[in-house]
Every structure is written in C-alpha cells, then in structure tokens.
N, C-alpha and C. Protein backbone atom coordinates (compact mmCIF):
# COMPACT_ATOMS: atom_id res chain seq x y z
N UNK A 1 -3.91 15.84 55.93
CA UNK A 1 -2.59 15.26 56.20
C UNK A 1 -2.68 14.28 57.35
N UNK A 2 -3.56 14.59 58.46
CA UNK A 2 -3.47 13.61 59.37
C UNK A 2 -4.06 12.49 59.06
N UNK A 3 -5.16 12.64 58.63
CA UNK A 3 -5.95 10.81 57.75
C UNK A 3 -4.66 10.36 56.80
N UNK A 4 -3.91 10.89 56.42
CA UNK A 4 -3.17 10.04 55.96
C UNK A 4 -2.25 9.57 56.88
N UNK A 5 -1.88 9.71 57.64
CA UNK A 5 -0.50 9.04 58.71
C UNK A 5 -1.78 8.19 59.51
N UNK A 6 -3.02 8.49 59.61
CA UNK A 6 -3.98 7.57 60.18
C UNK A 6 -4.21 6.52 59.00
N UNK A 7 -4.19 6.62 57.87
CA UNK A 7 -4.34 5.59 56.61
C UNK A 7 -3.10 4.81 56.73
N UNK A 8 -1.27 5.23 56.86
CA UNK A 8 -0.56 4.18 57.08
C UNK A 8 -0.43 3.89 58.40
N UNK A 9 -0.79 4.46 59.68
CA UNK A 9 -0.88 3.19 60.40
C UNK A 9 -1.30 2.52 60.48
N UNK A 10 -2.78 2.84 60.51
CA UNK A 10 -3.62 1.33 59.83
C UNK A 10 -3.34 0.23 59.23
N UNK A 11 -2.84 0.85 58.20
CA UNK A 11 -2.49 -0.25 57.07
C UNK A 11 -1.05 -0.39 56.91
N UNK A 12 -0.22 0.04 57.97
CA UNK A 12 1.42 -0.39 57.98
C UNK A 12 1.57 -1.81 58.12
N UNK A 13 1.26 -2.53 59.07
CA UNK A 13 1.56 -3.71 59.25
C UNK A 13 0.97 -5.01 58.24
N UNK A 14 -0.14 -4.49 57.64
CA UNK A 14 -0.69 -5.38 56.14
C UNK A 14 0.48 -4.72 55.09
N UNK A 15 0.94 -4.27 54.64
CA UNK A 15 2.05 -3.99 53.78
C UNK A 15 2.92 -4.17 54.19
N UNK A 16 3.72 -4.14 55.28
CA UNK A 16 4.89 -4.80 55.60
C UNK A 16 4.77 -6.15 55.40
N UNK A 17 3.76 -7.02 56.01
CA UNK A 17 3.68 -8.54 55.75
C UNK A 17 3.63 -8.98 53.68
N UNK A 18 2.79 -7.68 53.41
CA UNK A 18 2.75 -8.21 51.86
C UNK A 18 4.12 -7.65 51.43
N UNK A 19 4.90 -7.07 51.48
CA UNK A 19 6.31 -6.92 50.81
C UNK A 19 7.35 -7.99 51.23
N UNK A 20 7.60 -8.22 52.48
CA UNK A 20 7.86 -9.63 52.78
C UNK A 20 7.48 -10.84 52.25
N UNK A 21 6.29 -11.24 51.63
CA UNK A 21 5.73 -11.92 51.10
C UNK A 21 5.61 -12.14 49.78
N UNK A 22 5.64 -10.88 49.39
CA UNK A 22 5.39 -10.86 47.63
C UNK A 22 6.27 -10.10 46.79
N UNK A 23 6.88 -9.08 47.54
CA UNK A 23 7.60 -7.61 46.93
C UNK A 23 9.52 -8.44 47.10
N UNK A 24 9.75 -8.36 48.16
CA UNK A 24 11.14 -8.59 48.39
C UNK A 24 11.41 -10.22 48.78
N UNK A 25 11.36 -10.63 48.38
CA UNK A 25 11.45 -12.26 48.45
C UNK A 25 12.99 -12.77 48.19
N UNK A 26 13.46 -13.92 48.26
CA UNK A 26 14.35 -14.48 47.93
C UNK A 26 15.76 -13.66 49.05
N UNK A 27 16.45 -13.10 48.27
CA UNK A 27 17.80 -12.60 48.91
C UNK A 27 17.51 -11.45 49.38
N UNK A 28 16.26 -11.20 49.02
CA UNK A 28 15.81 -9.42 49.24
C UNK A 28 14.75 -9.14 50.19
N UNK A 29 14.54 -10.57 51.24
CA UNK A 29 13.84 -10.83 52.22
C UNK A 29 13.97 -10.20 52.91
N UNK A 30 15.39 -9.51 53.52
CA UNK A 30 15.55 -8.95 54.86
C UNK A 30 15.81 -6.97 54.61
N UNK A 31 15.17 -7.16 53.61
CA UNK A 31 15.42 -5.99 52.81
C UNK A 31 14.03 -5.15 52.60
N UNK A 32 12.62 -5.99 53.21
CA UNK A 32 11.97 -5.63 52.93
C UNK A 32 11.62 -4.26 53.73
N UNK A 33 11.23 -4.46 54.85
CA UNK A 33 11.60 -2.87 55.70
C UNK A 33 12.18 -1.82 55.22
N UNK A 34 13.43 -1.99 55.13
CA UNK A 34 13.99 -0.59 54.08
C UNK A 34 13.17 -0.27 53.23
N UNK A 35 12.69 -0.92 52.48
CA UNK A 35 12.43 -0.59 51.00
C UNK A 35 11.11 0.07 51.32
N UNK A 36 9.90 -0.89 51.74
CA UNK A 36 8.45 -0.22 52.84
C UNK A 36 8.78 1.59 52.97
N UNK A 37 9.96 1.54 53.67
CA UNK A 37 10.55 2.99 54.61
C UNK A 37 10.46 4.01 53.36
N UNK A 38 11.60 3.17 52.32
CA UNK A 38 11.77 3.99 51.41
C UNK A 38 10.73 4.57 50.46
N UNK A 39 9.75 3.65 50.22
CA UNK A 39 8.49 4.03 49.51
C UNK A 39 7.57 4.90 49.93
N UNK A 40 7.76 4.65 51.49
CA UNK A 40 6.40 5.56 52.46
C UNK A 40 7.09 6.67 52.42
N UNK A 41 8.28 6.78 52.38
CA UNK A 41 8.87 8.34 51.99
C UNK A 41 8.89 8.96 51.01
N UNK A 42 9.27 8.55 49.76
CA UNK A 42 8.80 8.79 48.72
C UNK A 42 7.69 9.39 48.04
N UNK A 43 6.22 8.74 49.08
CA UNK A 43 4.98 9.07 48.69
C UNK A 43 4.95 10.24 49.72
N UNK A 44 5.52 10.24 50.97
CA UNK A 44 5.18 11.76 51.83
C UNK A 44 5.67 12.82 51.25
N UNK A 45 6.56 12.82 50.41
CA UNK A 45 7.56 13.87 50.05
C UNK A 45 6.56 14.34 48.51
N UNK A 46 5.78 13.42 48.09
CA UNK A 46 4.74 13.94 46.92
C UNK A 46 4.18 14.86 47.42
N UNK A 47 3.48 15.86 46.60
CA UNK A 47 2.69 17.29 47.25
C UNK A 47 1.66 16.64 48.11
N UNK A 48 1.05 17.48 48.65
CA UNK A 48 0.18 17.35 50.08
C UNK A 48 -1.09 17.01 49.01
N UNK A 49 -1.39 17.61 47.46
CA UNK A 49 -2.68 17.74 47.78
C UNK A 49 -2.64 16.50 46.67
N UNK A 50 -1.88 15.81 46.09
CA UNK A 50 -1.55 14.53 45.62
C UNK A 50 -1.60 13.23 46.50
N UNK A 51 -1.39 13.52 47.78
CA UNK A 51 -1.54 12.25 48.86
C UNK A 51 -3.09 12.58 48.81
N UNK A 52 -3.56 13.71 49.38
CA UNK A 52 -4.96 13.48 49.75
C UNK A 52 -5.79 13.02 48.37
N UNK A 53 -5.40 13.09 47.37
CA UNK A 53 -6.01 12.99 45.90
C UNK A 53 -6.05 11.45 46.28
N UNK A 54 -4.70 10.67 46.62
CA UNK A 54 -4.97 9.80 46.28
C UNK A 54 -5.39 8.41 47.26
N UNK A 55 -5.61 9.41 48.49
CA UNK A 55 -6.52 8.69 49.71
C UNK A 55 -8.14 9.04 49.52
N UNK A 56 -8.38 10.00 48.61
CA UNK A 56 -9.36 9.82 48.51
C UNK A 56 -10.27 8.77 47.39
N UNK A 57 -8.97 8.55 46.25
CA UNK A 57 -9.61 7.38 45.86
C UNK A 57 -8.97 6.26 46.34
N UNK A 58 -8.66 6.35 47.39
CA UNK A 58 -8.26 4.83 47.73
C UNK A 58 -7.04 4.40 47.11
N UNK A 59 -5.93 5.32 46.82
CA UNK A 59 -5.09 4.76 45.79
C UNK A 59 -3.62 4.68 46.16
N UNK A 60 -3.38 4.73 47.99
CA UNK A 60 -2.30 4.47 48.22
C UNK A 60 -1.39 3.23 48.08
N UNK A 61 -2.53 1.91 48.47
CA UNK A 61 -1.94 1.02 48.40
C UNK A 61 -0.96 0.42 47.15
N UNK A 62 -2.35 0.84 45.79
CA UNK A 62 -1.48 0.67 44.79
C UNK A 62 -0.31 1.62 44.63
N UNK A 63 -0.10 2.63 44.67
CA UNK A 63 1.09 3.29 44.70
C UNK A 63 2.07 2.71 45.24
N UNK A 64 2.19 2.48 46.36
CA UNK A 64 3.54 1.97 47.75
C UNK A 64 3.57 0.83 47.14
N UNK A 65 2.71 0.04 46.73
CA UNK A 65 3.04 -1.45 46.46
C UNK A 65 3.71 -1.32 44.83
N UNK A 66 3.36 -0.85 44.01
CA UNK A 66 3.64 -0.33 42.60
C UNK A 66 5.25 0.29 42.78
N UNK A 67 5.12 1.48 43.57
CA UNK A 67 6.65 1.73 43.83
C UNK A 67 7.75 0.57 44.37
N UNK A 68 6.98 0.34 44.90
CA UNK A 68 8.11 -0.80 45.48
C UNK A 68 8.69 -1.56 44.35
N UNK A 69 7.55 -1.99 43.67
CA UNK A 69 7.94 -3.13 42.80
C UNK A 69 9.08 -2.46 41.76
N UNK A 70 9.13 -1.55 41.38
CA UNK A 70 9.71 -0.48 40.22
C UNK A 70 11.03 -0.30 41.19
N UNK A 71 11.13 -0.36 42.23
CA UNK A 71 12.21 -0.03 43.18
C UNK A 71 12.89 -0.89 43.44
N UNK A 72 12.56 -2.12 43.75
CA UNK A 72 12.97 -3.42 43.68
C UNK A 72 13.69 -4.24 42.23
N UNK A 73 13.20 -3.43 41.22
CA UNK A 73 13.32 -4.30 39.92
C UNK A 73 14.87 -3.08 39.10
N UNK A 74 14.54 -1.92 39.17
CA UNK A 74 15.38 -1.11 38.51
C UNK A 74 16.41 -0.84 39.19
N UNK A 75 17.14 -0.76 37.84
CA UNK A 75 18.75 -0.82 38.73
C UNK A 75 19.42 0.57 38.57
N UNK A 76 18.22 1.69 38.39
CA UNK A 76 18.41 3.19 38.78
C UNK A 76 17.97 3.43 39.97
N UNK A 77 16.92 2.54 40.45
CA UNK A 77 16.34 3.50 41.70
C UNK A 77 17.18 3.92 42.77
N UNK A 78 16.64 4.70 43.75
CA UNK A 78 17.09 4.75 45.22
C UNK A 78 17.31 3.78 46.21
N UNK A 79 16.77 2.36 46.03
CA UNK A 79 17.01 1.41 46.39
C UNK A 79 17.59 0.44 46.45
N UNK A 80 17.63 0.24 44.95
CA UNK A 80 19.08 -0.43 44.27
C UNK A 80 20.26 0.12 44.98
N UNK A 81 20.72 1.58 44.79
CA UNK A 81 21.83 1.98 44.88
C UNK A 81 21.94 1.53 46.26
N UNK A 82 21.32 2.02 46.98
CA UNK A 82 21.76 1.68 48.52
C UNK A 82 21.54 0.51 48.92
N UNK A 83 21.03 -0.74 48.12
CA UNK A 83 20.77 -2.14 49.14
C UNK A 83 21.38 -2.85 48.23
N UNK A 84 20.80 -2.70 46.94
CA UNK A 84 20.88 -4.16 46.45
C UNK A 84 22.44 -3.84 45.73
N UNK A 85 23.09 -2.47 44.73
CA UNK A 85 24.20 -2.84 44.45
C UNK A 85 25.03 -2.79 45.39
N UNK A 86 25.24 -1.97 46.12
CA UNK A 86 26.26 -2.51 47.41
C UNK A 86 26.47 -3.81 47.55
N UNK A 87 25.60 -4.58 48.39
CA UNK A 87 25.77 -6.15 48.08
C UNK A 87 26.05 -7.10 46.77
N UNK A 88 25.59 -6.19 45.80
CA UNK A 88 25.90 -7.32 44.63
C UNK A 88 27.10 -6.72 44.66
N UNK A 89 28.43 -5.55 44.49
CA UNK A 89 29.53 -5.22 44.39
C UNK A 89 30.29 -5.90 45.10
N UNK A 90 30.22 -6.06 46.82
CA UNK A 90 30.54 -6.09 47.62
C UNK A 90 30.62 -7.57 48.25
N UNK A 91 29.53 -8.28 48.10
CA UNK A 91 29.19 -9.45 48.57
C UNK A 91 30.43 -10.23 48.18
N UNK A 92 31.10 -10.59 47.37
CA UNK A 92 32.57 -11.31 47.68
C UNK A 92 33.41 -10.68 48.82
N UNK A 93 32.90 -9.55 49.39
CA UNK A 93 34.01 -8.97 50.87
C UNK A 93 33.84 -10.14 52.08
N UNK A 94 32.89 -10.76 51.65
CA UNK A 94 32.47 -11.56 52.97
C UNK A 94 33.45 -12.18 53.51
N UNK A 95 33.86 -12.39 54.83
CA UNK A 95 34.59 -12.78 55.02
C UNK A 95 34.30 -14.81 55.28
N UNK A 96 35.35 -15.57 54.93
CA UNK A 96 35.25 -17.00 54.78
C UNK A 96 35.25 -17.34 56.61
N UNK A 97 34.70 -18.65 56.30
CA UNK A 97 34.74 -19.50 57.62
C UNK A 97 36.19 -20.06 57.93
N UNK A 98 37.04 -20.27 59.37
CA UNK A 98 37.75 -20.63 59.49
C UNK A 98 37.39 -22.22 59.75
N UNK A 99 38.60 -23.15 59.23
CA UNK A 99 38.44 -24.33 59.42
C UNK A 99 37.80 -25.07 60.45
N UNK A 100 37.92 -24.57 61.48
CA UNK A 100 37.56 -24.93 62.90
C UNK A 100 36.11 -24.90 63.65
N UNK A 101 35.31 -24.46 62.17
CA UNK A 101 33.51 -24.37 62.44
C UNK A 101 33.39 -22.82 62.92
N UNK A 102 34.32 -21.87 63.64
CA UNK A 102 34.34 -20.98 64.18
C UNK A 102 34.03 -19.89 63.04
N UNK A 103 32.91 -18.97 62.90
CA UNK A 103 32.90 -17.84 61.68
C UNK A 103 34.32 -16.90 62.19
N UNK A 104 35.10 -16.11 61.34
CA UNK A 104 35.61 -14.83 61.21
C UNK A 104 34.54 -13.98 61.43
N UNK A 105 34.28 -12.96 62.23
CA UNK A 105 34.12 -11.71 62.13
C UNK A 105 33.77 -11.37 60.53
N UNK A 106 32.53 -10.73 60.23
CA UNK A 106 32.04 -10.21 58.94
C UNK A 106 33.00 -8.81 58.82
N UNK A 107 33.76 -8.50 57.88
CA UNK A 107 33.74 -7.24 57.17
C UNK A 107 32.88 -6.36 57.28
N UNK A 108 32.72 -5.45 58.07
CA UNK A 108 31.69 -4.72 58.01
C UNK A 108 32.13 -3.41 56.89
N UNK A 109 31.76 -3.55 56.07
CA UNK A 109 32.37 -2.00 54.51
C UNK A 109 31.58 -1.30 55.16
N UNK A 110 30.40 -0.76 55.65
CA UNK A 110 29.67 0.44 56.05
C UNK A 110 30.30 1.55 57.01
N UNK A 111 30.49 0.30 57.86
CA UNK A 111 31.64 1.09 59.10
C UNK A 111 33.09 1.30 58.86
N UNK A 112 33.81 0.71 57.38
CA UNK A 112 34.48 1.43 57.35
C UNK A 112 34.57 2.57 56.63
N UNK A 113 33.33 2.54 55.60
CA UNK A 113 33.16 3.83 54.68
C UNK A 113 33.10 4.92 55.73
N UNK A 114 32.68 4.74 57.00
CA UNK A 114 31.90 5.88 57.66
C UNK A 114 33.26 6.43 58.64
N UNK A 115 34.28 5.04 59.02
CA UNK A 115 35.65 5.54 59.60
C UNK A 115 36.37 6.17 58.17
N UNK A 116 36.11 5.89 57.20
CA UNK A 116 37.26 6.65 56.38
C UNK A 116 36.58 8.07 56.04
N UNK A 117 35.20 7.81 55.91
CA UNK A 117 34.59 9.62 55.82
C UNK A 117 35.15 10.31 56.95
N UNK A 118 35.79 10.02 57.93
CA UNK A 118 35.80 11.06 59.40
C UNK A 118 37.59 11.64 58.93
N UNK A 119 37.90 10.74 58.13
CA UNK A 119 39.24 11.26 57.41
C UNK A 119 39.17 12.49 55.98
N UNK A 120 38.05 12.45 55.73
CA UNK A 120 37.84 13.72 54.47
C UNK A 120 37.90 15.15 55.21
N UNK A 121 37.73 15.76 53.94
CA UNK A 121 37.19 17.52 54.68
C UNK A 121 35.89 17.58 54.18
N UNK A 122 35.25 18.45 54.89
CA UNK A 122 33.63 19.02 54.79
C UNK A 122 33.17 18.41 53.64
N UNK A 123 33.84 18.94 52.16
CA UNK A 123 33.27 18.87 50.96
C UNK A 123 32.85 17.29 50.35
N UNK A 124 34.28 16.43 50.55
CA UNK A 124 34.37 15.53 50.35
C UNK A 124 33.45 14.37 51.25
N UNK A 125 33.52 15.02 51.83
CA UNK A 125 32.33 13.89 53.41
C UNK A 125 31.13 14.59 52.95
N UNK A 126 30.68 15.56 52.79
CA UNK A 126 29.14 15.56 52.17
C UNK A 126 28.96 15.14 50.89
N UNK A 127 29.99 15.14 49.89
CA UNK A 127 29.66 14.75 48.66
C UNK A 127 29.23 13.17 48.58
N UNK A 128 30.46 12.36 49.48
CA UNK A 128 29.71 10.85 50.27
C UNK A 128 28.40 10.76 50.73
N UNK A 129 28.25 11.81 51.42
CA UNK A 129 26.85 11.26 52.30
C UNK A 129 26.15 11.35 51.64
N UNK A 130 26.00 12.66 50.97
CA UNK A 130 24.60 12.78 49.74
C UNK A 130 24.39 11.83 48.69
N UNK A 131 25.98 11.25 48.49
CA UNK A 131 25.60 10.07 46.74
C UNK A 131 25.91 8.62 47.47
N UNK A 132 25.96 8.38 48.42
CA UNK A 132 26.31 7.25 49.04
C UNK A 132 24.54 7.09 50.06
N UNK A 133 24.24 7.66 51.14
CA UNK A 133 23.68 7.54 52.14
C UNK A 133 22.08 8.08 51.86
N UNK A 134 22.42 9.20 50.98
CA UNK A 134 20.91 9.76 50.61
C UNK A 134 20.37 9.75 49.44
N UNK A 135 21.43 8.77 48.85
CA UNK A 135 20.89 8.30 47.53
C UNK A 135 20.54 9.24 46.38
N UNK A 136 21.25 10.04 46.37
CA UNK A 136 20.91 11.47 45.58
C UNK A 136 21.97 11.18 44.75
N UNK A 137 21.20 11.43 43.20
CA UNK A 137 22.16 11.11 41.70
C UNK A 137 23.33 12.18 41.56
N UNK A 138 23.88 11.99 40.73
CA UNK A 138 25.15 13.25 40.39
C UNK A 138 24.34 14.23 39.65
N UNK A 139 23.24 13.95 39.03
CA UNK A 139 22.17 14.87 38.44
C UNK A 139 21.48 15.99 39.33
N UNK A 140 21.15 14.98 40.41
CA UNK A 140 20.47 15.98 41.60
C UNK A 140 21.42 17.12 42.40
N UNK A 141 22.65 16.92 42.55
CA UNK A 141 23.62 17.13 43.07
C UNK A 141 24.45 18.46 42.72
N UNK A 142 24.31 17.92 41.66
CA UNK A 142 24.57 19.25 40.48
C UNK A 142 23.89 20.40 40.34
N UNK A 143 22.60 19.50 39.87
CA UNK A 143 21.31 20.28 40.17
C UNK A 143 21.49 21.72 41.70
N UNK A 144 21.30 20.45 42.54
CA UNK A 144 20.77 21.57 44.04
C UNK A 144 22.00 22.42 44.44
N UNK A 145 23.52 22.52 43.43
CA UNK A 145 24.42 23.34 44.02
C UNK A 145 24.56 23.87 42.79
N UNK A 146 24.58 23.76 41.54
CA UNK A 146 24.35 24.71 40.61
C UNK A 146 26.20 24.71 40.14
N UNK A 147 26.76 23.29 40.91
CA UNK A 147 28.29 23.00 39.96
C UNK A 147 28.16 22.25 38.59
N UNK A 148 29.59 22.36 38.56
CA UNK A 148 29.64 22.02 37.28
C UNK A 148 29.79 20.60 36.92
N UNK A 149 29.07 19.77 35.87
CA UNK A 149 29.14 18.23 35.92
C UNK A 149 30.21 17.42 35.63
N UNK A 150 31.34 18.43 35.10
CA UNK A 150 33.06 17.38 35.17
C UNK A 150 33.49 17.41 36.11
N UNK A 151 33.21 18.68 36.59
CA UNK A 151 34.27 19.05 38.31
C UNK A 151 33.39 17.91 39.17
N UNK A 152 31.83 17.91 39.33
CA UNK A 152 31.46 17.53 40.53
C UNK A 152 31.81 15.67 40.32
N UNK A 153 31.58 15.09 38.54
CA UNK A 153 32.33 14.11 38.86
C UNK A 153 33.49 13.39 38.95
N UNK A 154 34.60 14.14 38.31
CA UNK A 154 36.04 13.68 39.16
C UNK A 154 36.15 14.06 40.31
N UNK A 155 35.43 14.83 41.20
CA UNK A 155 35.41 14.66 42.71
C UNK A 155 35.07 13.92 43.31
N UNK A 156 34.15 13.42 42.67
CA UNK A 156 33.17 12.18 43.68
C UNK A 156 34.19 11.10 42.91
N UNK A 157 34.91 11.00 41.94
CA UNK A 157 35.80 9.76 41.66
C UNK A 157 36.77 8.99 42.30
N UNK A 158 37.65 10.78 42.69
CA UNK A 158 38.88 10.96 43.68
C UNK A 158 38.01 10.18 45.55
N UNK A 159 37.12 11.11 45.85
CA UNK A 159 36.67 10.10 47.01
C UNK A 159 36.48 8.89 47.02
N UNK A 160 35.49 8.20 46.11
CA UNK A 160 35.39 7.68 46.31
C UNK A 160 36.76 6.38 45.98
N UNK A 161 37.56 6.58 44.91
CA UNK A 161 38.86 5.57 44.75
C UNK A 161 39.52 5.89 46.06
N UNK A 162 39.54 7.02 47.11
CA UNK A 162 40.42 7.31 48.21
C UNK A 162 39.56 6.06 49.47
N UNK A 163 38.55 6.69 49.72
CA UNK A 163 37.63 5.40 50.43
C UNK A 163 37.35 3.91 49.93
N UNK A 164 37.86 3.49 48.81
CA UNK A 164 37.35 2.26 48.12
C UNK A 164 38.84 1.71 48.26
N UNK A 165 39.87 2.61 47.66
CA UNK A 165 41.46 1.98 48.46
C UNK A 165 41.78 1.50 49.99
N UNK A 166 41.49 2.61 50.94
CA UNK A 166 41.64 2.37 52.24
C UNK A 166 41.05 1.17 52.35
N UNK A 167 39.27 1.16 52.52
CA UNK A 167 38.38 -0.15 52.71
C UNK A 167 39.18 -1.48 52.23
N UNK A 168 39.71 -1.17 51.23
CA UNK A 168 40.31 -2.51 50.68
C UNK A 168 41.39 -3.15 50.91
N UNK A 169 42.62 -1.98 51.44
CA UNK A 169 43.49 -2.25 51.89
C UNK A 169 43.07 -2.60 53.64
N UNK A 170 41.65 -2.18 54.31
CA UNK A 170 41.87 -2.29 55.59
C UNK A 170 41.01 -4.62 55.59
N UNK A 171 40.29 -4.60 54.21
CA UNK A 171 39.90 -5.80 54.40
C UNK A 171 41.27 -7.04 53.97
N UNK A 172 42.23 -6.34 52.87
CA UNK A 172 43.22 -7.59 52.72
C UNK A 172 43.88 -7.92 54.23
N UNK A 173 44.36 -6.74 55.09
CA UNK A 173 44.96 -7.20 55.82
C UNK A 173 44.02 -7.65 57.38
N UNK A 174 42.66 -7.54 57.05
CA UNK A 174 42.03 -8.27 58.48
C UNK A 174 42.12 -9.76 58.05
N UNK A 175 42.02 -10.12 56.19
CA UNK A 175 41.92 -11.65 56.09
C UNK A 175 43.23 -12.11 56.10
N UNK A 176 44.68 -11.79 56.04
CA UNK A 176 45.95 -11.84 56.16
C UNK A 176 46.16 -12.00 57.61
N UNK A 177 45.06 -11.69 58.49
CA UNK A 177 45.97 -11.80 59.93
C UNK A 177 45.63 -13.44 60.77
C-alpha cells in the first residue's frame, strides 16, 4: 500500500499536466483537477490487492488515464453529474454584464443549494448530500438503506423541486434588483 501512494506521488504531477493537456481540454480545462481527484479515488477505493496487481504490472497509469477518459465522455459517470451537468443545466444562471463594463456578481447556485439544505430536516439534507455532493445514484442509495425505489424517488423529487424553486426564485430577484 505504501509503494503505491509512493507510485502517485511520483507520478502526480506528470498526470495532472497530461489531463490538462489531453484528458480535459476545451471548457473542461479547469476541471481537470477534480476529475485527476476523482479518478485517484476511485482507483484507492479498488481492493488493496488489485492496486498492488496493478503496480506491479505497471498498470496504473493506464487505468487513471483510461478512467478519466470514460469519466469525462459519459454522461452516467460521477463526474458528469457533479461538473459537467450542473454547468450544462445551469450555465444560462450566469449572471449578464451591466452596461457600464462593470461584471454583476456571478450567481453562485452551490452556495445557494447549500443555504437552502440548512432549511431541510436530517433526511432530506442527507438525501442532497449523498445524490448531489457524493455523487451516489438512486441505485446506490437504495441499495445502502435497503428503501424502497418509489418512496426514495419522490423524495429526492420533492427536495429537490423545494431547493430548485427557492434557488430560482432567489436568482430572478438578485437579476430584478
């Protein structure tokens, strides 16, 4: 286990430059870090004796770089959900330039998802964090509490239309003022 956290430091900063470079390019430039994060986690969370399997043939790089690419491209992954559709949903929230060269203040939706979670109860604020923040499917969810799959998704519906109303009503009236 430790040659491997000695295998990505080594080789952290040559894969960060090649995902920047080759993996997340274009709009998905500043995105590359996350995604790096997300992959190197991904592969730690594989069994112990599967990392060493595959430091011993030399086969991390292709993995992390392979994941990435599959992570970057599918619009199921863990990555998608949290980087790229957010922004593709969202990206009209932006807020416009005022005439005067001066920007408006960006919309920040994160911070208000996270002020309107402090308005839920327990259930409803973890059911957010887990399918919002930790990227965990309604499959998994289900799965690791052993509910039921209509109940658990008209719950997560009701939140999330309760947080997707507020957010929306709190962005018409910042561009109204």
């Amino acid at each position: 286990m430790n040659e491997i956290h000695i295998w990505l430091n080594k080789n952290y900063d040559h894969l960060r430059s090649e995902f920047k470079s080759k993996i997340a390019t274009g709009q998905m430039a500043g995105y590359s870090d996350d995604l790096l994060q997300l992959v190197i986690e991904y592969f730690l969370n594989k069994p112990i004796a599967q990392q060493e399997q595959m430091l011993r043939d030399n086969k991390i790089k292709n993995f992390i770089v392979r994941t990435a690419a599959f992570q970057i491209k599918s619009g199921s992954s863990p990555f998608f959900r949290k980087f790229r559709e957010y922004y593709r949903r969202n990206g009209h929230l932006q807020a416009s330039k005022h005439e005067g060269g001066m920007g408006e203040p960006e919309f920040d939706m994160i911070a208000c998802i996270e002020e309107e979670m402090k308005n839920l109860n327990w259930y409803e604020n973890r059911l957010i964090q887990m399918r919002f923040f930790e990227g965990m499917s309604m499959r998994q969810i289900i799965k690791k509490y052993n509910l039921p799959k209509n109940t658990m998704s008209s719950e997560y519906e009701k939140v999330y239309a309760k947080i997707r109303c507020a957010c929306l009503t709190k962005l018409k009236g910042e561009n109204n003022v």
